[in-house]
C-alpha atoms as a PDB file:
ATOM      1  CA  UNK A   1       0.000   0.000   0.000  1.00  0.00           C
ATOM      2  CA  UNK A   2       1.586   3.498  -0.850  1.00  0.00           C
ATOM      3  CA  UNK A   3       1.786   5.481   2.503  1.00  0.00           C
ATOM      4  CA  UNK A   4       4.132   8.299   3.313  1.00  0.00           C
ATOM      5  CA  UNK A   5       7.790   7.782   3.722  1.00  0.00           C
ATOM      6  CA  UNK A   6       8.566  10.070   6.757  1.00  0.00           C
ATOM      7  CA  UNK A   7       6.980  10.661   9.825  1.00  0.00           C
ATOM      8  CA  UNK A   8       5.905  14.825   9.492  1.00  0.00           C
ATOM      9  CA  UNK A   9       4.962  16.761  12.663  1.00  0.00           C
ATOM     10  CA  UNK A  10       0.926  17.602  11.548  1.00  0.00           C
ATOM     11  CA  UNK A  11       0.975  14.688   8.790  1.00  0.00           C
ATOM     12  CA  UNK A  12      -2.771  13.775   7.763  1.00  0.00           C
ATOM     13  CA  UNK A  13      -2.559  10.550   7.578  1.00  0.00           C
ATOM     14  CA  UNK A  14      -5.589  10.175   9.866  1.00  0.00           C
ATOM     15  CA  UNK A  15      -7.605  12.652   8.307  1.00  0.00           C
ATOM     16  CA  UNK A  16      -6.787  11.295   4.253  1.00  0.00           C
ATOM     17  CA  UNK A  17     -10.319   9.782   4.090  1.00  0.00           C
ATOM     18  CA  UNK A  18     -12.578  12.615   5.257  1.00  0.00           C
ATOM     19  CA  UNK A  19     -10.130  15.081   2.476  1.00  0.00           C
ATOM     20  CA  UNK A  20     -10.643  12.007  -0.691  1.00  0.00           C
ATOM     21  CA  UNK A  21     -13.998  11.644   0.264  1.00  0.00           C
ATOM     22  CA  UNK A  22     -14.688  16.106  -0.174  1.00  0.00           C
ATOM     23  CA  UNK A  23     -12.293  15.721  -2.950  1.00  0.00           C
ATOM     24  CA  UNK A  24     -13.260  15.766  -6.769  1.00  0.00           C
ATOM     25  CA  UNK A  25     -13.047  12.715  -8.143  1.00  0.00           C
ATOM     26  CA  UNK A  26     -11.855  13.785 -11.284  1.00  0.00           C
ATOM     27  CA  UNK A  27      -9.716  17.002 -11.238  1.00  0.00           C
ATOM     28  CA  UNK A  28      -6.517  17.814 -13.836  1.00  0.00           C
ATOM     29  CA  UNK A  29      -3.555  18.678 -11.555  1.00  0.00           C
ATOM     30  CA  UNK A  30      -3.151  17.793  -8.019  1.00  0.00           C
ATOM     31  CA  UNK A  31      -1.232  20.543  -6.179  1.00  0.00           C
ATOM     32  CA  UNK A  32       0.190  20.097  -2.925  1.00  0.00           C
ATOM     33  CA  UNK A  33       1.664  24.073  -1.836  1.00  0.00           C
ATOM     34  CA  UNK A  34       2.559  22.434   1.705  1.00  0.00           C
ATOM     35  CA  UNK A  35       4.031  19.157   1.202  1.00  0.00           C
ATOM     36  CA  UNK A  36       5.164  17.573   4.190  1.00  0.00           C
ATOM     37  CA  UNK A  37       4.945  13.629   4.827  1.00  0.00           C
ATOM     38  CA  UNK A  38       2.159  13.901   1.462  1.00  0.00           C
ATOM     39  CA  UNK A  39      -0.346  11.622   2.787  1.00  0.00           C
ATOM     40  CA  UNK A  40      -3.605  12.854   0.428  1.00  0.00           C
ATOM     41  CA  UNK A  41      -0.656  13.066  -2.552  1.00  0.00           C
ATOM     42  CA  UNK A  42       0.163   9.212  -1.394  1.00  0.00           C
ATOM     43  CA  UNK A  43      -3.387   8.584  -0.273  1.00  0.00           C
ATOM     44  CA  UNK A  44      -5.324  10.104  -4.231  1.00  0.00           C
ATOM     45  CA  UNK A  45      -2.354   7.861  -5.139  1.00  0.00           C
ATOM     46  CA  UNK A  46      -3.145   5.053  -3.853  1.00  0.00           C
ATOM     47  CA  UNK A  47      -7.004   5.182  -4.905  1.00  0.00           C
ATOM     48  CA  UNK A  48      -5.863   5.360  -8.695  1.00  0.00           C
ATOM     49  CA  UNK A  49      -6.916   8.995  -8.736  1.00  0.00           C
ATOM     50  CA  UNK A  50      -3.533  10.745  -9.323  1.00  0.00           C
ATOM     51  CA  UNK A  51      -2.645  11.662 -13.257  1.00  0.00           C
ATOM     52  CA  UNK A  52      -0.040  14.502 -12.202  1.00  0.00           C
ATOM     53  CA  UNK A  53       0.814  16.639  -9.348  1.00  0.00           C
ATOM     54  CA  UNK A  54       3.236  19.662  -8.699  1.00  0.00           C
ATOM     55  CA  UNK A  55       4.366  19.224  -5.099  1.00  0.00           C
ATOM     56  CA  UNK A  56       5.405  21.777  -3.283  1.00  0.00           C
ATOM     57  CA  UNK A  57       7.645  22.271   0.312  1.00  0.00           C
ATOM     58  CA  UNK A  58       9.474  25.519   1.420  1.00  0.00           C
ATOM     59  CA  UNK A  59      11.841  23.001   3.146  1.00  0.00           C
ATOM     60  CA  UNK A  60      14.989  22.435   0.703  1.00  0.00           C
ATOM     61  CA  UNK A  61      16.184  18.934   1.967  1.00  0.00           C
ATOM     62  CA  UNK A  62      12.521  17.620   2.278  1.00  0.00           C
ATOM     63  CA  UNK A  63      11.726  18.326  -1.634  1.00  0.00           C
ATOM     64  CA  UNK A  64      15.384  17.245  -2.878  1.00  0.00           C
ATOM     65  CA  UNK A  65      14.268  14.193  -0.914  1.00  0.00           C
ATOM     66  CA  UNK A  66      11.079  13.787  -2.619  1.00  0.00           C
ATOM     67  CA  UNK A  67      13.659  14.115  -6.313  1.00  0.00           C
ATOM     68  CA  UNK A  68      16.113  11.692  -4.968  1.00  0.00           C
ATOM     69  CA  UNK A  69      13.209   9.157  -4.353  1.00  0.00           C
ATOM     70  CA  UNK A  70      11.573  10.122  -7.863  1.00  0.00           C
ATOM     71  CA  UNK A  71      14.862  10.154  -9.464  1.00  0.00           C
ATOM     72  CA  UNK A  72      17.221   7.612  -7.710  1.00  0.00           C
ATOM     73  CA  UNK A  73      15.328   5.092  -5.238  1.00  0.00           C
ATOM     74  CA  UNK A  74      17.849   2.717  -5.798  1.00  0.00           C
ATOM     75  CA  UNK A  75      20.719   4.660  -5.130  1.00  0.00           C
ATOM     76  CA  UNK A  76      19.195   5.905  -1.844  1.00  0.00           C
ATOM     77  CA  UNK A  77      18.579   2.417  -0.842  1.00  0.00           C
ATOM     78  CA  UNK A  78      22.066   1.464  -1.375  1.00  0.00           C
ATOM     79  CA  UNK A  79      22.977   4.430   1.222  1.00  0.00           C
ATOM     80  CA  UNK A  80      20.102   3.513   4.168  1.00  0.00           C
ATOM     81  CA  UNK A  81      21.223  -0.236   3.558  1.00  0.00           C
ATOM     82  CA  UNK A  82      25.141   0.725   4.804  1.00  0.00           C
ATOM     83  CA  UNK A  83      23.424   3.450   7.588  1.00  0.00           C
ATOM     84  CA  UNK A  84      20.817   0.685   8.810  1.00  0.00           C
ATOM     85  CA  UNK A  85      23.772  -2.022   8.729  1.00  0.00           C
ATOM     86  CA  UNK A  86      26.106   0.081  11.270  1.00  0.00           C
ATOM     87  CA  UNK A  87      23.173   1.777  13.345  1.00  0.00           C
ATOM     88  CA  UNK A  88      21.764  -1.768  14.130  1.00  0.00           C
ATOM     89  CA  UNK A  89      24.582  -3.924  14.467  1.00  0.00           C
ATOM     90  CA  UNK A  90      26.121  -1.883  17.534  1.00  0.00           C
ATOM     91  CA  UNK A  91      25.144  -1.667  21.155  1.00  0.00           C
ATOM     92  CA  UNK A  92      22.012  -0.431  21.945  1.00  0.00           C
ATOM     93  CA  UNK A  93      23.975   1.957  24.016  1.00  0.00           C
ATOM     94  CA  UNK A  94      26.239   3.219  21.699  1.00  0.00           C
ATOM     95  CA  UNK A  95      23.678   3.946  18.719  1.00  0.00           C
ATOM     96  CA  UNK A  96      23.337   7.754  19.956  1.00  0.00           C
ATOM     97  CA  UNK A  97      27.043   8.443  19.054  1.00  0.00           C
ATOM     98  CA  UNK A  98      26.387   7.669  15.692  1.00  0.00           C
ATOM     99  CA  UNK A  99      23.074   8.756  15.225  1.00  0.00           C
ATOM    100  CA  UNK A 100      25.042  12.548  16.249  1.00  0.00           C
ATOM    101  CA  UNK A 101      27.728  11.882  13.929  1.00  0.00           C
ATOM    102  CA  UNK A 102      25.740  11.466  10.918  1.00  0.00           C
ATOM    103  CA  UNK A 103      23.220  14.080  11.928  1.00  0.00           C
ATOM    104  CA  UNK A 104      26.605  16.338  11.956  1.00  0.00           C
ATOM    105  CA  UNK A 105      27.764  15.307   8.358  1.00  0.00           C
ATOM    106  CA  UNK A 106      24.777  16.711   6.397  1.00  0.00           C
ATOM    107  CA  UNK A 107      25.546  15.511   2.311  1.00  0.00           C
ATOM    108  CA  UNK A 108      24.351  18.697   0.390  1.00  0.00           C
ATOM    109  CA  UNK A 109      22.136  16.623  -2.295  1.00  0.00           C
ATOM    110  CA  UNK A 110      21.164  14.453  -4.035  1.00  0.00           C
ATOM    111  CA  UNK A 111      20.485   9.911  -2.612  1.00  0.00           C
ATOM    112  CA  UNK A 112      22.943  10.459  -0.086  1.00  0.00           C
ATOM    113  CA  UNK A 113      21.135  13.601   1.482  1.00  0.00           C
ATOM    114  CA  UNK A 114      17.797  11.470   0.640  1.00  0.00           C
ATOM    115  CA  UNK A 115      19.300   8.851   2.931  1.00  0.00           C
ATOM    116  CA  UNK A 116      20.481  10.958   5.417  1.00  0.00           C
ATOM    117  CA  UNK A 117      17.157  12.562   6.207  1.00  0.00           C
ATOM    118  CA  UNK A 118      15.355   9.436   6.063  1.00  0.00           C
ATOM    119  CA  UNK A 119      17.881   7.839   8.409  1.00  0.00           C
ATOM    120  CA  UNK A 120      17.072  10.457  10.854  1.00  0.00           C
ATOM    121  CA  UNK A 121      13.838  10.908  10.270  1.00  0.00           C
ATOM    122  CA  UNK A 122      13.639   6.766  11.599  1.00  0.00           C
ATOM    123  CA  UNK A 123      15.895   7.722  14.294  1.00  0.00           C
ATOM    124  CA  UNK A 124      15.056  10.761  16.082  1.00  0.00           C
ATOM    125  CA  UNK A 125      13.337  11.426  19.013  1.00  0.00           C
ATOM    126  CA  UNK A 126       9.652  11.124  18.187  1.00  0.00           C
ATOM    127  CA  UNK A 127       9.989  10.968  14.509  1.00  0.00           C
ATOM    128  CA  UNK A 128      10.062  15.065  14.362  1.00  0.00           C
ATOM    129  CA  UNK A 129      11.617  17.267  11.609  1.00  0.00           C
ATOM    130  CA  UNK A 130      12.081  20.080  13.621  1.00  0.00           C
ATOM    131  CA  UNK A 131      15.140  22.903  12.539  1.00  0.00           C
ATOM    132  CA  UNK A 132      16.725  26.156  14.123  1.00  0.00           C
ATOM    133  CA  UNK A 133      16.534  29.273  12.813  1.00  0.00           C
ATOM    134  CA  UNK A 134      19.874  28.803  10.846  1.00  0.00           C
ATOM    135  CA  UNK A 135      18.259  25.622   9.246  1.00  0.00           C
ATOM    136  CA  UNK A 136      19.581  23.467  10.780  1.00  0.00           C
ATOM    137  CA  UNK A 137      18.526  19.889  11.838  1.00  0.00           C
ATOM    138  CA  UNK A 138      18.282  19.946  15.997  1.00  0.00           C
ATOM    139  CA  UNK A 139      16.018  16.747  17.096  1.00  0.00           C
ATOM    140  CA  UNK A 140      17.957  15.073  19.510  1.00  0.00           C
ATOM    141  CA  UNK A 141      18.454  10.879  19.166  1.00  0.00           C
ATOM    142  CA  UNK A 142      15.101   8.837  19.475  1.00  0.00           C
ATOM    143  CA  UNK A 143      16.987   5.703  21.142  1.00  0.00           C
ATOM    144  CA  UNK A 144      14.553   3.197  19.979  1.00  0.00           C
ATOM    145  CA  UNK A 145      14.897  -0.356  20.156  1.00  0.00           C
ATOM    146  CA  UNK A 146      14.838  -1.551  16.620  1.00  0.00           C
ATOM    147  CA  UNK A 147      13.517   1.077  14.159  1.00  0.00           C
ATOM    148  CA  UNK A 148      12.930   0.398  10.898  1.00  0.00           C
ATOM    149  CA  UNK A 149      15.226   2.395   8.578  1.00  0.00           C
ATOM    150  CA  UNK A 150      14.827   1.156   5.318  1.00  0.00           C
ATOM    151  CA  UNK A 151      11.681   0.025   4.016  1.00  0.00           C
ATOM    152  CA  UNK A 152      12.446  -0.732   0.497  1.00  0.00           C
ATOM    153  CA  UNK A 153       8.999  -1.354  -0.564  1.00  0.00           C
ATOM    154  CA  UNK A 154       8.044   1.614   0.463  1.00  0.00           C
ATOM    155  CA  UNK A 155      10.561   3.890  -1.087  1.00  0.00           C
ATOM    156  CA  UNK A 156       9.870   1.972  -4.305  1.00  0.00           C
ATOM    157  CA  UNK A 157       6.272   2.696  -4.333  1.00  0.00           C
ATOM    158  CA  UNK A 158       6.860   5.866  -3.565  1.00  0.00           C
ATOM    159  CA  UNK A 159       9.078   6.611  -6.721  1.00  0.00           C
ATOM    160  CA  UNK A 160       6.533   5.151  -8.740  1.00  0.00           C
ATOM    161  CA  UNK A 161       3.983   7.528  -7.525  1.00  0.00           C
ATOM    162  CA  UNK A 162       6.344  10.276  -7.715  1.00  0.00           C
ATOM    163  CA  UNK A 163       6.949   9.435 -11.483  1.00  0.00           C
ATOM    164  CA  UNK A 164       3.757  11.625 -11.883  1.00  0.00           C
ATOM    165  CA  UNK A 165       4.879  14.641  -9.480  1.00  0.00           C
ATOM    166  CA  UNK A 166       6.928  17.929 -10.159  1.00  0.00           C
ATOM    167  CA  UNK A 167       8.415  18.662  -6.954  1.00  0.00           C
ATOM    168  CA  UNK A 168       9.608  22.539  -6.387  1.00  0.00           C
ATOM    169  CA  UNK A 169      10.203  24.706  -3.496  1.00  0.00           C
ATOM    170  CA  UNK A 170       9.356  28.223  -3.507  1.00  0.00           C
ATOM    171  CA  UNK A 171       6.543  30.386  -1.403  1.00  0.00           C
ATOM    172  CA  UNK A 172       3.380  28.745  -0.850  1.00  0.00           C
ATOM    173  CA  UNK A 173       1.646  31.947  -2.706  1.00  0.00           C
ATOM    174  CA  UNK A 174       4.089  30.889  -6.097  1.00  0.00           C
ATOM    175  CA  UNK A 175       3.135  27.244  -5.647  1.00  0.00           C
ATOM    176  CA  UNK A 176      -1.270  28.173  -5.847  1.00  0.00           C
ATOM    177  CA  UNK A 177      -0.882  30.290  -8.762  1.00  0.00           C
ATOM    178  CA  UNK A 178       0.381  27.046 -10.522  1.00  0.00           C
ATOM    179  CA  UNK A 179      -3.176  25.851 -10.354  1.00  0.00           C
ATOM    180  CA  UNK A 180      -5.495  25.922 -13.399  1.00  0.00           C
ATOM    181  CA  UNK A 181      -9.522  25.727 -13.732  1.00  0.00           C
ATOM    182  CA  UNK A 182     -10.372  22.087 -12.963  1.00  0.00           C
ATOM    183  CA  UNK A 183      -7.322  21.490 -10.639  1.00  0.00           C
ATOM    184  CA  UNK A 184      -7.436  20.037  -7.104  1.00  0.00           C
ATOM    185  CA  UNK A 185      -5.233  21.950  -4.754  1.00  0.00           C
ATOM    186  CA  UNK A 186      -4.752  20.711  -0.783  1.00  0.00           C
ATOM    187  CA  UNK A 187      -3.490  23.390   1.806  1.00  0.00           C
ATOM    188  CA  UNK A 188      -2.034  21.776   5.045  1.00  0.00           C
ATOM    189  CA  UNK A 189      -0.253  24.636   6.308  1.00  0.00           C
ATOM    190  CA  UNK A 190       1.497  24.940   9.633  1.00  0.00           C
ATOM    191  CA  UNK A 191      -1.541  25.516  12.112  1.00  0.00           C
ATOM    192  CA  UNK A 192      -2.647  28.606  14.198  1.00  0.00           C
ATOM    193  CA  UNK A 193      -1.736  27.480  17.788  1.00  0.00           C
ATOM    194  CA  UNK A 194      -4.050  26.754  20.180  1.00  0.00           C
ATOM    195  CA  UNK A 195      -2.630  28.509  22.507  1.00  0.00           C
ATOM    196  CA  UNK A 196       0.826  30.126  23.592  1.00  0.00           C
ATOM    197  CA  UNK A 197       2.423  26.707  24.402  1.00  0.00           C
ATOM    198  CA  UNK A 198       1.289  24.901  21.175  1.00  0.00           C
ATOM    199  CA  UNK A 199       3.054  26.645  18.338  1.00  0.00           C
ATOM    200  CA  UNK A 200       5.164  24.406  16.358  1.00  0.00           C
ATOM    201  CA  UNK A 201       6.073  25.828  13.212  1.00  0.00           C
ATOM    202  CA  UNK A 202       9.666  24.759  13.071  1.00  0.00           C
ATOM    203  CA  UNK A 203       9.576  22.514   9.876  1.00  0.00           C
ATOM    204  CA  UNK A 204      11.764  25.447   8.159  1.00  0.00           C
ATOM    205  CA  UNK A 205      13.204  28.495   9.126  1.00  0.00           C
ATOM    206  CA  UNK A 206      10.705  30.509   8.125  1.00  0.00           C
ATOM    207  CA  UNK A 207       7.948  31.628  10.925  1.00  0.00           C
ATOM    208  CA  UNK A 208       4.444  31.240   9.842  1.00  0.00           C
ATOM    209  CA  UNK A 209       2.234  34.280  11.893  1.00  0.00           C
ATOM    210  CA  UNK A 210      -1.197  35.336  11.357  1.00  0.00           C
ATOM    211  CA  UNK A 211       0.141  37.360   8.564  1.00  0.00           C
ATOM    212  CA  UNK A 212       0.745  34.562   6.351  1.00  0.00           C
ATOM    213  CA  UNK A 213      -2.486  32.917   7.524  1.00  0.00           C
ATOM    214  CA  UNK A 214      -4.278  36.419   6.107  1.00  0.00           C
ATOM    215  CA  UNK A 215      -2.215  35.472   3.060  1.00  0.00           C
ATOM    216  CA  UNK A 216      -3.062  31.868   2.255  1.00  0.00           C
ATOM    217  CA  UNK A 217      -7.124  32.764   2.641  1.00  0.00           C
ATOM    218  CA  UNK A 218      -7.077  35.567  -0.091  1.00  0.00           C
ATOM    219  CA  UNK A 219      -4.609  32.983  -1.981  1.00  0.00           C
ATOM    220  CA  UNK A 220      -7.640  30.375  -1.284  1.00  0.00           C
ATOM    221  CA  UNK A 221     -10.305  33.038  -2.838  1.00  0.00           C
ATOM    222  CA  UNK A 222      -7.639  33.296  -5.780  1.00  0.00           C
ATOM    223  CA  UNK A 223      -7.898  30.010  -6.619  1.00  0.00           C
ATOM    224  CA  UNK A 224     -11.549  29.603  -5.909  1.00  0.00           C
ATOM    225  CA  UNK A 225     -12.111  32.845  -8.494  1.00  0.00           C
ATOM    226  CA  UNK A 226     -10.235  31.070 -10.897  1.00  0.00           C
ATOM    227  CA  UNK A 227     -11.926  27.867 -10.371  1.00  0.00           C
ATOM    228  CA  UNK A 228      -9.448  25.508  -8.763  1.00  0.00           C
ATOM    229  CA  UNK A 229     -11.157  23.290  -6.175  1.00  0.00           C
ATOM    230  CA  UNK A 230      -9.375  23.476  -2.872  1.00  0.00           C
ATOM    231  CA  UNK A 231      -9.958  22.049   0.126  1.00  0.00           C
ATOM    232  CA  UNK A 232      -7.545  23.124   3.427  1.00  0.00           C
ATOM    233  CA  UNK A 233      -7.277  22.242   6.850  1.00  0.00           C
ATOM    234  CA  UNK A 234      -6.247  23.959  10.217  1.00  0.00           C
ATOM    235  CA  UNK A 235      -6.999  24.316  13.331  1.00  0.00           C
ATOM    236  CA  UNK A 236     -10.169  24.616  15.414  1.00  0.00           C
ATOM    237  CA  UNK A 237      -9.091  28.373  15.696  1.00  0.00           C
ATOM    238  CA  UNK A 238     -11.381  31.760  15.978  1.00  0.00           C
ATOM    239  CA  UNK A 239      -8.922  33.447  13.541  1.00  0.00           C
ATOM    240  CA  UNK A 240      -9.152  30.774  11.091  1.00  0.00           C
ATOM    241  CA  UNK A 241     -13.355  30.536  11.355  1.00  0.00           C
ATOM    242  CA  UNK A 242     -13.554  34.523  11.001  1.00  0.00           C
ATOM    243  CA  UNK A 243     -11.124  34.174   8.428  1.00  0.00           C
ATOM    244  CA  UNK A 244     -13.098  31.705   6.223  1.00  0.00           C
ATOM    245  CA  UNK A 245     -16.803  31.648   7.167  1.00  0.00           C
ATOM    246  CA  UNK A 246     -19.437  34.093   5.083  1.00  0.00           C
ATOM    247  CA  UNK A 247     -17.495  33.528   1.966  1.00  0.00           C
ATOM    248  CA  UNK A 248     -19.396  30.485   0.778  1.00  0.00           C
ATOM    249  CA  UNK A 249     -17.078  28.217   1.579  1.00  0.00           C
ATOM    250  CA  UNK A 250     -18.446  24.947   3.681  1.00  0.00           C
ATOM    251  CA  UNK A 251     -16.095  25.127   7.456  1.00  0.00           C
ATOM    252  CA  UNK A 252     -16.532  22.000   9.159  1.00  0.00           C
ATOM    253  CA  UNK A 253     -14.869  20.446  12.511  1.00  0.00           C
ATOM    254  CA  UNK A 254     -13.701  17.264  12.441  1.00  0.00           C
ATOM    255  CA  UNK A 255     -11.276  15.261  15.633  1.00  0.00           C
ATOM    256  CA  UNK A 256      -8.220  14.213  14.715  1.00  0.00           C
ATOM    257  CA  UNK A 257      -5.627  12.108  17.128  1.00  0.00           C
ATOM    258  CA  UNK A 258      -2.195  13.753  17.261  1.00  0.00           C
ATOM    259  CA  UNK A 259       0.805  12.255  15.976  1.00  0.00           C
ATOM    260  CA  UNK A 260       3.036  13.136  17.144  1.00  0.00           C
ATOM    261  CA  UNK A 261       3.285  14.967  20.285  1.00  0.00           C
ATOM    262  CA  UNK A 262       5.809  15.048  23.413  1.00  0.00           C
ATOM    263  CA  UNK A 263       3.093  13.703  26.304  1.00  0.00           C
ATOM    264  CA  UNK A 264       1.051  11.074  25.569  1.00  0.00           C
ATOM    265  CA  UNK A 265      -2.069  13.082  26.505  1.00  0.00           C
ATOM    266  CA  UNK A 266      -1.603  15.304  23.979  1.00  0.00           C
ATOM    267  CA  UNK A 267      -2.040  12.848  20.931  1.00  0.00           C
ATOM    268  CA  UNK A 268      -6.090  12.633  22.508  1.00  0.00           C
ATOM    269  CA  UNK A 269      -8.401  13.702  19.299  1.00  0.00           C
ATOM    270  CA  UNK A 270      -8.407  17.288  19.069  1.00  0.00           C
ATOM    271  CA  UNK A 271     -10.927  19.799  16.556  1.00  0.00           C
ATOM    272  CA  UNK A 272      -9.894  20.826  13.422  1.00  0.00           C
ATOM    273  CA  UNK A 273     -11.258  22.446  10.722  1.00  0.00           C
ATOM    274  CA  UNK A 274     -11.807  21.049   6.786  1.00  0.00           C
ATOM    275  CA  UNK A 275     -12.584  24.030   4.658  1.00  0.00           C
ATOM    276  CA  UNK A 276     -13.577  23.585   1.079  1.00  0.00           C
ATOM    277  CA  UNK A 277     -14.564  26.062  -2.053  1.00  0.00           C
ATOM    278  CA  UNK A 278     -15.822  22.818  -4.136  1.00  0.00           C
ATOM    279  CA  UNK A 279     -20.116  24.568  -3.455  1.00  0.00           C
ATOM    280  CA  UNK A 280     -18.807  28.005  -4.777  1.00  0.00           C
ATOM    281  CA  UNK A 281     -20.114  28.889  -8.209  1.00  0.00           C
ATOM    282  CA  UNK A 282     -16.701  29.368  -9.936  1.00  0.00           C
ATOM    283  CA  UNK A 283     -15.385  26.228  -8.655  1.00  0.00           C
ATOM    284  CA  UNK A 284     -18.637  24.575 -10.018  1.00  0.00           C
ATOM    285  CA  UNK A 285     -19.136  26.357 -12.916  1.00  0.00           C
ATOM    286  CA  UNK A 286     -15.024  25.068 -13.752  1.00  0.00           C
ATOM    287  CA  UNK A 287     -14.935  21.456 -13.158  1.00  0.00           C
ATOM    288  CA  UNK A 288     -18.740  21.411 -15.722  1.00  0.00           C
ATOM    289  CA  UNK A 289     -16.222  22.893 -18.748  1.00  0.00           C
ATOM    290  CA  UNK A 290     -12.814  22.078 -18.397  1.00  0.00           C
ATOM    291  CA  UNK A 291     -10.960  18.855 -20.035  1.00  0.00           C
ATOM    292  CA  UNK A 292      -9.671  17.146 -17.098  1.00  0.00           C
END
C-alpha cells in the first residue's frame, strides 16, 4: 500500500479519508503548496486517482528528498542499507554516538542527502523534523529499540507515484498560482496554535504568523475565483473561522488524534477544521467545462 515515507509533525494521515472523500473525483492537476509527509498526494495515489501533481515544500532537503526518491530510489537504498547495517549492528547503548555523527555530516544533495534525512527521520526522538533558525537539523536521538530504517517497498512505491509529481520549493503563494480551472489543490499549512504553548512551526526556518495565515485565505479566494477546487485544513481556531466563514465556503470540525506529540495526553483527538470552495459557483461552474 503506498503510505508516506517520513513521519511529518501535523501529517494527515488520519484525516486522508474525510479530504478524498470532499475531494473531486476527477480534477486535472493535483497541487500540494505544503508538502510535508504527502499523505492525500500518497493517499489520491493510492485510490488510482492521481494523473499529475506539482508538489510543493518551502523546506529544501525535504523536496530534494522527494527528487532523490523520484529520481534515484535505488541509489538511496544502497545508502540507508550501509546506515541501517552500522546503526543496528552496535550496542544499543552506543547507537546515539552515531546517530550525532551522521546528523553532523549533512551531504548537500542528491540519494545520499535522501538517505540521510530518512535515516534520521527513523531515528530521532519522536519521529520530528524540527530545525533552528539557521536551518539546521536539531532533534535530539530517538533511542529506539529496533527502528525500521529502510523500508524498500516503500521507497519503491513511492518513486513510482512520484513518477507523476513535479516537486519545487518556492513560497506557498508561487506554488497556488500554478493551479489551473479544474485542478485540485490541498493546503495543510502549519496551524494557528491553540494557545501560547502549542506553536510548532519549526519545519523550516521561516515563521508562519497570522500574517501569512491572512495570506493563504485571499490565496484560497484566488484560486476559488479562478476555479481551482481546494480544500484546506487547520486548526479549530477563531482566527481561522472569522477568516473563512461568510465567503461560501463549507467550514466544518472534524477530531483528529495527534501524531506526534511530546506527552502522551496530547495525541487525545483534538478539533480541526476542513474548509472547502468545491459549493462556490466558480469552482462549479469550472470542473462542468474544463478537459480534465
Amino acid at each position: 500500500m503506498t503510505a508516506p515515507i517520513v513521519k511529518w509533525a501535523g501529517g494527515k494521515g488520519k484525516l486522508v479519508p474525510a479530504i478524498l472523500a470532499r475531494a473531486p473525483q476527477v480534477f486535472g492537476t493535483f497541487h500540494e503548496p505544503f508538502l510535508g509527509g504527502g499523505a492525500v498526494f500518497f493517499g489520491l495515489c493510492r485510490e488510482g486517482r492521481l494523473h499529475r501533481a506539482c508538489l510543493n515544500d518551502l523546506n529544501p532537503d525535504l523536496v530534494d528528498t522527494y527528487r532523490a526518491v523520484r529520481d534515484a530510489p535505488n541509489l538511496i537504498i544502497e545508502e540507508l542499507q550501509q546506515l541501517s547495517n552500522c546503526y543496528l549492528s552496535r550496542p544499543h547503548e552506543d547507537r546515539a554516538a552515531l546517530y550525532y555523527q551522521v546528523r553532523a555530516a549533512k551531504p548537500h544533495v542528491g540519494p545520499a542527502l535522501a538517505a540521510w534525512l530518512l535515516f534520521l527521520n527513523k531515528t530521532c526522538y519522536n519521529g520530528l523534523f524540527r530545525v533552528n533558525r539557521r536551518g539546521e537539523f536539531n532533534v535530539p536521538h530517538g533511542d529506539y529499540v529496533n527502528p525500521r530504517i529502510l523500508d524498500r517497498d516503500a521507497l519503491l512505491r513511492a518513486s513510482r507515484c512520484l513518477q507523476r509529481a513535479e516537486i519545487v520549493s518556492e513560497d506557498f503563494g508561487d506554488a497556488c498560482k500554478r493551479a489551473q480551472p479544474g485542478d485540485f489543490v490541498y493546503l495543510d499549512p502549519p496551524y494557528q496554535p491553540l494557545t501560547s504553548t502549542a506553536n510548532f512551526t519549526s519545519y523550516t526556518s521561516v515563521e508562519f504568523g497570522e500574517d501569512e495565515q491572512i495570506r493563504l485565505r485571499d490565496e484560497f479566494e484566488a484560486l476559488t475565483t479562478r476555479g481551482a477546487a481546494a480544500i484546506l485544513s487547520n486548526s479549530s481556531h477563531r482566527l481561522i473561522s472569522d477568516l473563512y466563514e461568510g465567503r461560501g465556503y463549507s467550514v466544518e470540525e472534524v477530531f483528529m488524534a495527534r501524531a506526534i506529540n511530546s506527552a502522551g495526553q496530547g495525541r487525545s483527538p483534538v478539533p480541526e477544521l476542513l474548509i472547502s470552495n468545491l459549493s462556490r459557483p466558480e469552482v462549479i461552474q469550472a470542473f462542468s467545462s474544463s478537459p480534465k
